[in-house]
Protein backbone atom coordinates (compact mmCIF):
# COMPACT_ATOMS: atom_id res chain seq x y z
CA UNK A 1 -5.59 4.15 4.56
CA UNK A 2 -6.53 5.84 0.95
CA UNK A 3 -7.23 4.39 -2.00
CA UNK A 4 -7.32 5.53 -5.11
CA UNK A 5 -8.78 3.70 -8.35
CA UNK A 6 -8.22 4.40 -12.07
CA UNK A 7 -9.59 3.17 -15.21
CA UNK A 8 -6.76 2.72 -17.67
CA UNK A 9 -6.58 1.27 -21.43
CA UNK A 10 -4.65 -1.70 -19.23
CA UNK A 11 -6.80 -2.47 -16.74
CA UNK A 12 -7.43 -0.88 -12.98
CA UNK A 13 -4.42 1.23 -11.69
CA UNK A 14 -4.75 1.36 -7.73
CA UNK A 15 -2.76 3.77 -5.15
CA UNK A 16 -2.85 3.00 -1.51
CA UNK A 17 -1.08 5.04 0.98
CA UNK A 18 -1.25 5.23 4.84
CA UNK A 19 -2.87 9.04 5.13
CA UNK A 20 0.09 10.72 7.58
CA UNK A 21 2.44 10.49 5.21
CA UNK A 22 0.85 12.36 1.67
CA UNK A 23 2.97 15.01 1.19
CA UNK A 24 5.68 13.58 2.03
CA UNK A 25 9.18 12.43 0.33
CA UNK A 26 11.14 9.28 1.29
CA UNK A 27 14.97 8.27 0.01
CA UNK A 28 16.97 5.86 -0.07
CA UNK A 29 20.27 6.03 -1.79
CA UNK A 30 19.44 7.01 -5.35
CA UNK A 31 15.57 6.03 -5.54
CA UNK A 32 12.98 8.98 -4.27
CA UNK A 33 9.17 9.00 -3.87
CA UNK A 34 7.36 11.36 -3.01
CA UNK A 35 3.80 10.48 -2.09
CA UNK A 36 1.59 13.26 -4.31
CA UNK A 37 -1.79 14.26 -3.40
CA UNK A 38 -2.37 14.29 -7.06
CA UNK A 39 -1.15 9.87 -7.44
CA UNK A 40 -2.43 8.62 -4.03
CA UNK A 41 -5.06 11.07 -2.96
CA UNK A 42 -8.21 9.74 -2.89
CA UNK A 43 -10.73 8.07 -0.34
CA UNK A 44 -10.59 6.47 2.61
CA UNK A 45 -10.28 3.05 2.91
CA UNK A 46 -10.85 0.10 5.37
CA UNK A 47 -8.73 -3.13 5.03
CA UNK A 48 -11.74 -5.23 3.12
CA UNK A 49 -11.88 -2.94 0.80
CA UNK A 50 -7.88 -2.54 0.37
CA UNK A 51 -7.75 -5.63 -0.48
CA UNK A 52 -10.81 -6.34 -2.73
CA UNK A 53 -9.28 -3.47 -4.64
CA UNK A 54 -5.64 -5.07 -4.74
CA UNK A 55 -7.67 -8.39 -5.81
CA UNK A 56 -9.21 -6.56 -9.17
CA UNK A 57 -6.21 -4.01 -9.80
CA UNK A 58 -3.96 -4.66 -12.52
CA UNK A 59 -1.26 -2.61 -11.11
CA UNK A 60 -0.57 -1.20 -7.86
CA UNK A 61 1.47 1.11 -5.89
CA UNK A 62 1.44 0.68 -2.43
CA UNK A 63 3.31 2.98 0.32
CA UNK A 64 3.39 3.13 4.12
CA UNK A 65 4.05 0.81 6.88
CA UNK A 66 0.03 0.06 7.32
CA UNK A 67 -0.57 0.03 3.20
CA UNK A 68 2.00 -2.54 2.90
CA UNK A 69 1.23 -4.56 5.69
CA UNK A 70 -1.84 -5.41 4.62
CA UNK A 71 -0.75 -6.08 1.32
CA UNK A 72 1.80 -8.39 3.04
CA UNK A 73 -0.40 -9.80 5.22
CA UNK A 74 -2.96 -11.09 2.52
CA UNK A 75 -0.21 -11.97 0.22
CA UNK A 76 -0.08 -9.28 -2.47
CA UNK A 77 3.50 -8.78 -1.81
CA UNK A 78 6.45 -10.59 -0.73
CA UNK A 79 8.51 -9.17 2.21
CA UNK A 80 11.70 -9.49 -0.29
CA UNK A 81 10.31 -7.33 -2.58
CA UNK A 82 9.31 -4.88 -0.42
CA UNK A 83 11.37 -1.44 -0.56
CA UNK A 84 12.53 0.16 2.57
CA UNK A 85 12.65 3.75 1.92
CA UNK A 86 14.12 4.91 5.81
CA UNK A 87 10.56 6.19 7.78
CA UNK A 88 8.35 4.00 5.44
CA UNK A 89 7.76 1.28 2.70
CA UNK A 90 7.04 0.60 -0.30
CA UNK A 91 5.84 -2.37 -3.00
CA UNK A 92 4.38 -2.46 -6.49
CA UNK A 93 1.84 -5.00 -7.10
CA UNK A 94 1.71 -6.13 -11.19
CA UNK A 95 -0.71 -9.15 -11.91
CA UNK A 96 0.01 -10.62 -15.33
């Protein structure tokens, strides 16, 4: 997976993406992402540190079936809040 990390004025901003799918654009009905190079580029990632990053992040975006299934599986995310965008998924992580 990649990770990215960013310093913002409200806390640590984190991207996660599985890496086959940067580049790419997913719909469903009316909502569209498209997985930039310039948002979720970054470096890669094992699942320890996925998560140690989702576990100091303030907010997260998280997209692809492996990105979200960790997030899933360490309980980041809910499945009902989980977006299914056709060929992948997608969930925003906000700790407040």
């Amino acid at each position: 997976m990649i990770l990215n990390e960013r310093d913002t004025d409200e806390g640590l901003l984190v991207s996660v993406c599985d890496p086959d799918i940067i580049g790419e654009t997913f719909e469903n009905g009316p909502v569209s992402l498209t997985v930039n190079e310039e948002f979720y580029g970054g470096e890669t990632a094992t699942e320890d540190e996925i998560v140690d990053s989702l576990t100091r992040c303030s907010v997260a975006n998280i997209v692809g079936d492996d990105a979200v299934s960790v997030a899933l599986e360490h309980g980041f995310v809910d499945e009902e809040n989980v977006l299914d965008l056709g060929e992948t998924r997608h969930a925003q992580l906000l700790w407040m």
